[in-house]
N, C-alpha and C. Protein backbone atom coordinates (compact mmCIF):
# COMPACT_ATOMS: atom_id res chain seq x y z
N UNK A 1 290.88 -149.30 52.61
CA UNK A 1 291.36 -149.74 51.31
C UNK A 1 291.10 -151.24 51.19
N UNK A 2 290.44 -151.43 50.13
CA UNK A 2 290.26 -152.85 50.15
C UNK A 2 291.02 -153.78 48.75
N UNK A 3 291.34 -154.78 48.58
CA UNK A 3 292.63 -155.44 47.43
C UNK A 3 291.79 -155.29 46.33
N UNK A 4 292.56 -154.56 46.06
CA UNK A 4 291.96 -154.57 44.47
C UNK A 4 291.65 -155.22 43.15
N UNK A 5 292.56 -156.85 43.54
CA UNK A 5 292.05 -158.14 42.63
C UNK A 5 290.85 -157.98 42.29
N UNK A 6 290.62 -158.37 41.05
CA UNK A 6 289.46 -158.17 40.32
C UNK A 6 288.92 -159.70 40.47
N UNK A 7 289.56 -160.75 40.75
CA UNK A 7 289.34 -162.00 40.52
C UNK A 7 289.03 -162.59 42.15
N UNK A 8 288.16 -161.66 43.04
CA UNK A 8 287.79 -162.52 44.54
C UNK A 8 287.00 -163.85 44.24
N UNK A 9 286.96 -164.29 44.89
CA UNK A 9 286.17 -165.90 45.14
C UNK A 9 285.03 -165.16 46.27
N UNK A 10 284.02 -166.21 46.36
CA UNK A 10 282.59 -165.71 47.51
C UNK A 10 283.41 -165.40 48.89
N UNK A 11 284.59 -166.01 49.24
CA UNK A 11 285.17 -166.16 50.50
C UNK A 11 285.85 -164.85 51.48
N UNK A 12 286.55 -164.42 49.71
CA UNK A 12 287.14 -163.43 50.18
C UNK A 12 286.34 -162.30 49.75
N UNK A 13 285.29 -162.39 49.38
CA UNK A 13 284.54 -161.23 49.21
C UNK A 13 283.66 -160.79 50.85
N UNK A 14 283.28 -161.64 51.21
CA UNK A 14 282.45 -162.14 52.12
C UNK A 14 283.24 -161.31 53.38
N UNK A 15 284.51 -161.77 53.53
CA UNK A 15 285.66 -161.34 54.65
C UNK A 15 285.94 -160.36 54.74
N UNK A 16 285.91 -159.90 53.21
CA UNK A 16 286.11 -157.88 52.97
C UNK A 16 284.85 -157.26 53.16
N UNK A 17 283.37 -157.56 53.23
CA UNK A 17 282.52 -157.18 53.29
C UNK A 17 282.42 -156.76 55.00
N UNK A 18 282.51 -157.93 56.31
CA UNK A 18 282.28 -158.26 57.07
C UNK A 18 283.25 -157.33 57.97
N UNK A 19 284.84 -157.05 57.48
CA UNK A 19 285.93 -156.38 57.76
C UNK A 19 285.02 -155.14 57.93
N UNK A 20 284.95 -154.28 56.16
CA UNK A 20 284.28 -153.01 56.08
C UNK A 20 283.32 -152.57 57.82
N UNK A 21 282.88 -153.79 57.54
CA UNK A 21 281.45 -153.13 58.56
C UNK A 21 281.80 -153.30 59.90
N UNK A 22 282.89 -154.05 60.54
CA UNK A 22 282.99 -154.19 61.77
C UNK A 22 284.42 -153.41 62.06
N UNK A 23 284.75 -152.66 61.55
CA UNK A 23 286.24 -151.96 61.43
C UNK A 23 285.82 -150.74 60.60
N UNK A 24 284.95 -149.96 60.72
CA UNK A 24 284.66 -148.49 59.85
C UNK A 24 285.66 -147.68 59.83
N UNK A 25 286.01 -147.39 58.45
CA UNK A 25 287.67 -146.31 58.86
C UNK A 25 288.88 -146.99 58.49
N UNK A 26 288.84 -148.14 58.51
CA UNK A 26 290.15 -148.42 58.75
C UNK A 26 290.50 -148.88 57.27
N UNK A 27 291.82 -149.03 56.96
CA UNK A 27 292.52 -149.42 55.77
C UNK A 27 292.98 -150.93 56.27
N UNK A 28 292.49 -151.46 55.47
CA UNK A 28 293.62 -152.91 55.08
C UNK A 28 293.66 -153.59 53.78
N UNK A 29 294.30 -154.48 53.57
CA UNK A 29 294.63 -155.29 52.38
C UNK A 29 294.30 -157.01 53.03
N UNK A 30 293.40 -157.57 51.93
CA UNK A 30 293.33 -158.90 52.16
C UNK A 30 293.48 -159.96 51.22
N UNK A 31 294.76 -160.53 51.33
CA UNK A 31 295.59 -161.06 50.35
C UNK A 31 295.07 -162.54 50.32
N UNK A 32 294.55 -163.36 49.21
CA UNK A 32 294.59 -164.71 49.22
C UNK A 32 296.15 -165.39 48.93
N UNK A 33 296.15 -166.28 49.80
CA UNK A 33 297.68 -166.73 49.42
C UNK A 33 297.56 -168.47 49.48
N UNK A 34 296.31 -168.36 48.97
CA UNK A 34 296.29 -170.29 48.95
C UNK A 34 296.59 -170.69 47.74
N UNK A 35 297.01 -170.13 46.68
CA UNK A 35 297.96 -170.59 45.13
C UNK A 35 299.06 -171.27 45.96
N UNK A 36 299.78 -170.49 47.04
CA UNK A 36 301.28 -170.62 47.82
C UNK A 36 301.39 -171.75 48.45
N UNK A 37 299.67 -172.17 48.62
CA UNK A 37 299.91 -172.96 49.50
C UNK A 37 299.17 -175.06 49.35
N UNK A 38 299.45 -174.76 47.82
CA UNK A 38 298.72 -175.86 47.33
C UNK A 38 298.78 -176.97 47.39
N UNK A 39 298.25 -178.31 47.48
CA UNK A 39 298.79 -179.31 48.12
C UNK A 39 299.26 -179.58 50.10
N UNK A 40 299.23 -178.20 50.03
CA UNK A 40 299.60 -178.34 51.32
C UNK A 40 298.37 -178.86 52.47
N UNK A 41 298.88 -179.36 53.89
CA UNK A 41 297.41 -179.18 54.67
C UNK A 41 296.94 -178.27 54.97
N UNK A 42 295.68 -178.12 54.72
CA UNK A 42 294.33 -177.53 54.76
C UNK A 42 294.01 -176.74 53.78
N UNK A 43 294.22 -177.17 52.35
CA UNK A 43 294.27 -176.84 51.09
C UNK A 43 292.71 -177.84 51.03
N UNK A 44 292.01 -177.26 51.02
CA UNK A 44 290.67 -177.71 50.59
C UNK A 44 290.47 -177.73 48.91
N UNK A 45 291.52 -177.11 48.15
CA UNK A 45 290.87 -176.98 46.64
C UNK A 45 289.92 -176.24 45.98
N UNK A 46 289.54 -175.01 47.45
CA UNK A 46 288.45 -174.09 46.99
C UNK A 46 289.42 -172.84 46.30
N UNK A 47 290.80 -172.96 46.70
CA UNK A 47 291.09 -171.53 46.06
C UNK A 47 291.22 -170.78 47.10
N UNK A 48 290.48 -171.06 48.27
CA UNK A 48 290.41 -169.86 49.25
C UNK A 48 290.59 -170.25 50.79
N UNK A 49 291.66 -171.16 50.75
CA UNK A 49 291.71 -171.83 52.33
C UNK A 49 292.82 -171.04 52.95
N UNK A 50 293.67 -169.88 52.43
CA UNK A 50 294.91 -169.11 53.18
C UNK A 50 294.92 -167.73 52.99
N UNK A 51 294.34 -166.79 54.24
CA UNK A 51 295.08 -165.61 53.46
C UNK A 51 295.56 -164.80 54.46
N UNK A 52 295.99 -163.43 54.13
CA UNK A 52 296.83 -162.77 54.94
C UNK A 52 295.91 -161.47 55.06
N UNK A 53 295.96 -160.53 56.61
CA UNK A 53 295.43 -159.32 56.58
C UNK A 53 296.16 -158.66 57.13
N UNK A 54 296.46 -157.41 56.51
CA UNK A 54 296.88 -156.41 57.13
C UNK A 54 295.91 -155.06 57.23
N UNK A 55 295.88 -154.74 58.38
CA UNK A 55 294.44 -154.22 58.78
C UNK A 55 295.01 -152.70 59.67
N UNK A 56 294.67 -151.37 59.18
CA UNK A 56 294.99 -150.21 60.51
C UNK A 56 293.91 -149.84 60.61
N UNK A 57 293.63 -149.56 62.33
CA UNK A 57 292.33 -149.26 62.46
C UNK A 57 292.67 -148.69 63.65
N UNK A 58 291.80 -147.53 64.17
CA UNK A 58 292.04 -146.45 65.37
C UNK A 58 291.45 -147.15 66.56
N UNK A 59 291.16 -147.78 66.53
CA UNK A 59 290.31 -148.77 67.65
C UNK A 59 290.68 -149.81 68.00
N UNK A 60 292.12 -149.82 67.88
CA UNK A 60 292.86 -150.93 68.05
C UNK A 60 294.04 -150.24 68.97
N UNK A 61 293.82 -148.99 69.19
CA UNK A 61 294.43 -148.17 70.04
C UNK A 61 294.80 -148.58 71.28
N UNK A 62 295.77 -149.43 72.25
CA UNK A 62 295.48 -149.49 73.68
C UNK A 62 295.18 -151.19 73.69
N UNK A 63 295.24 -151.59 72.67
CA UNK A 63 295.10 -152.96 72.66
C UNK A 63 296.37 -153.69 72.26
N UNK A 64 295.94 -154.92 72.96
CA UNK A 64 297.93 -155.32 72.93
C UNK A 64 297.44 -156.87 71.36
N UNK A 65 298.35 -157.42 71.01
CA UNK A 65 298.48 -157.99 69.70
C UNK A 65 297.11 -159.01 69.66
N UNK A 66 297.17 -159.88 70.89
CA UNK A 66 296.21 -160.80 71.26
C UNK A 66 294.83 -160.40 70.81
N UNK A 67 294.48 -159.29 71.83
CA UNK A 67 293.16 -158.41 71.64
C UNK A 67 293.07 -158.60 70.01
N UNK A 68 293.47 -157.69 70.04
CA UNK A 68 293.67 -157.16 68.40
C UNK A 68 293.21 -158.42 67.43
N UNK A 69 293.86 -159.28 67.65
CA UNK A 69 293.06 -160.62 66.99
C UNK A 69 292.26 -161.29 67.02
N UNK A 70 291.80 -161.39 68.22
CA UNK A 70 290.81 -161.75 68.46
C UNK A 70 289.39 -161.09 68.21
N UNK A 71 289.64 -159.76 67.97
CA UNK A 71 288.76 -158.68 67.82
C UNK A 71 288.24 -158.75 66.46
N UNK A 72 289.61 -159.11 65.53
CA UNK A 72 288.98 -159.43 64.33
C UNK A 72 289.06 -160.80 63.79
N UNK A 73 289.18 -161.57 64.67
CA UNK A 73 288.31 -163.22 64.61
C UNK A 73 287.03 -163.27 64.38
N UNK A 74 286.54 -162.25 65.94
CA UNK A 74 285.25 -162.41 66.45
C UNK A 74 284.48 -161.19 65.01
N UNK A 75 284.95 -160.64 64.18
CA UNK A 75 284.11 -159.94 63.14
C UNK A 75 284.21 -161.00 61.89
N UNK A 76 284.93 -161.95 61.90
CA UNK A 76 285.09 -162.54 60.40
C UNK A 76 283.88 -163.92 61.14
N UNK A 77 283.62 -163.99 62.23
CA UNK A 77 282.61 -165.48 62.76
C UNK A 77 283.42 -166.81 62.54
N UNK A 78 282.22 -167.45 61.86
CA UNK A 78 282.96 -168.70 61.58
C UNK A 78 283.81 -168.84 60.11
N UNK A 79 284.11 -167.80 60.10
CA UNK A 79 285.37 -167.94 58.70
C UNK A 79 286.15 -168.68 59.00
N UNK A 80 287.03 -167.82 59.87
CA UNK A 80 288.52 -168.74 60.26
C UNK A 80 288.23 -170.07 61.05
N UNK A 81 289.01 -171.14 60.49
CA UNK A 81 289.03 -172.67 61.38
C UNK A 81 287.77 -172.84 60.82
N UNK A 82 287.10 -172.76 60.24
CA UNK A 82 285.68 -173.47 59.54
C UNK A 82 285.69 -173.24 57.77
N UNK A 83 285.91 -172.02 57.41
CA UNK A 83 285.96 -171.67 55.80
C UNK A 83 287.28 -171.61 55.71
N UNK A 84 287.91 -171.27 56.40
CA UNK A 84 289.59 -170.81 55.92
C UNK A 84 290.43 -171.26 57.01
N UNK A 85 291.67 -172.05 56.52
CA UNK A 85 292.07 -172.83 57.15
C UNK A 85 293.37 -171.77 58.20
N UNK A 86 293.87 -171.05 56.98
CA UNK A 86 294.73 -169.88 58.00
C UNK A 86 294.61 -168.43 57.14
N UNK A 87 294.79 -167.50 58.69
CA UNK A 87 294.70 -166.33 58.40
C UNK A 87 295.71 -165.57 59.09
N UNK A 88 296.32 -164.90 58.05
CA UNK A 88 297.76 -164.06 59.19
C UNK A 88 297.06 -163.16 59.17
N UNK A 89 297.16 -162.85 60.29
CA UNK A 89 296.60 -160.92 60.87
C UNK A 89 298.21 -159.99 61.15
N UNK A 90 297.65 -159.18 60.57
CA UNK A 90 298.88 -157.87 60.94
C UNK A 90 297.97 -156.83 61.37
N UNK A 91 297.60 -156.88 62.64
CA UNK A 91 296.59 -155.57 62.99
C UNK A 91 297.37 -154.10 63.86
N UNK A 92 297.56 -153.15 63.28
CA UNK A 92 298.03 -151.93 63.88
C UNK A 92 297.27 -150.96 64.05
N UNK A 93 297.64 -149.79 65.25
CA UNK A 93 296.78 -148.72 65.34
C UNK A 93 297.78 -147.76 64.46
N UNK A 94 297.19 -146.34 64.31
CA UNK A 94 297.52 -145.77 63.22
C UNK A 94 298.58 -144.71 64.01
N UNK A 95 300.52 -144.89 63.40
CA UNK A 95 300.96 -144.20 64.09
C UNK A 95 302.25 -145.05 64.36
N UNK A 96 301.98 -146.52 63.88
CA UNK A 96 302.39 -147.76 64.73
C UNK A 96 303.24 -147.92 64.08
């Protein structure tokens, strides 16, 4: 399942694209939440420096929270800490 905002920016399109393909199967939601976070640091002014994922995926089975994040660090590249300043992950296996 991917957010259904009609209004993505290149950023978060890019992140949902990259998700799809390195996580096949799985449901999540990927929320921009840098309106929330304006003015604040690491508010770049693009619109797209904060967001949140909540991600279920069967292959996350047997993996403890760490993994799990890192797993989908290493699919988003240099997004996070280079395009986007923060990203909450909520990653679960299905069941969880």
């Amino acid at each position: 399942m991917v957010n259904p905002m009609s209004n993505k920016g290149p950023v978060q399109q890019e992140m949902e694209s990259l998700l799809a393909a390195a996580f096949p199967d799985a449901n999540f939601l990927l929320s921009n939440d840098s309106a929330s976070h304006h003015g604040h640091m690491g508010d770049d002014g693009s619109g797209e420096s904060h967001f949140s994922l909540s991600i279920e995926w069967a292959g996350f089975a047997g993996m403890n929270r760490v993994m799990r994040q890192r797993t989908v660090n290493k699919a988003l590249g240099d997004l996070p800490g280079q395009r986007v300043h923060a990203l909450a992950i909520k990653a679960t296996a299905p069941g969880e």
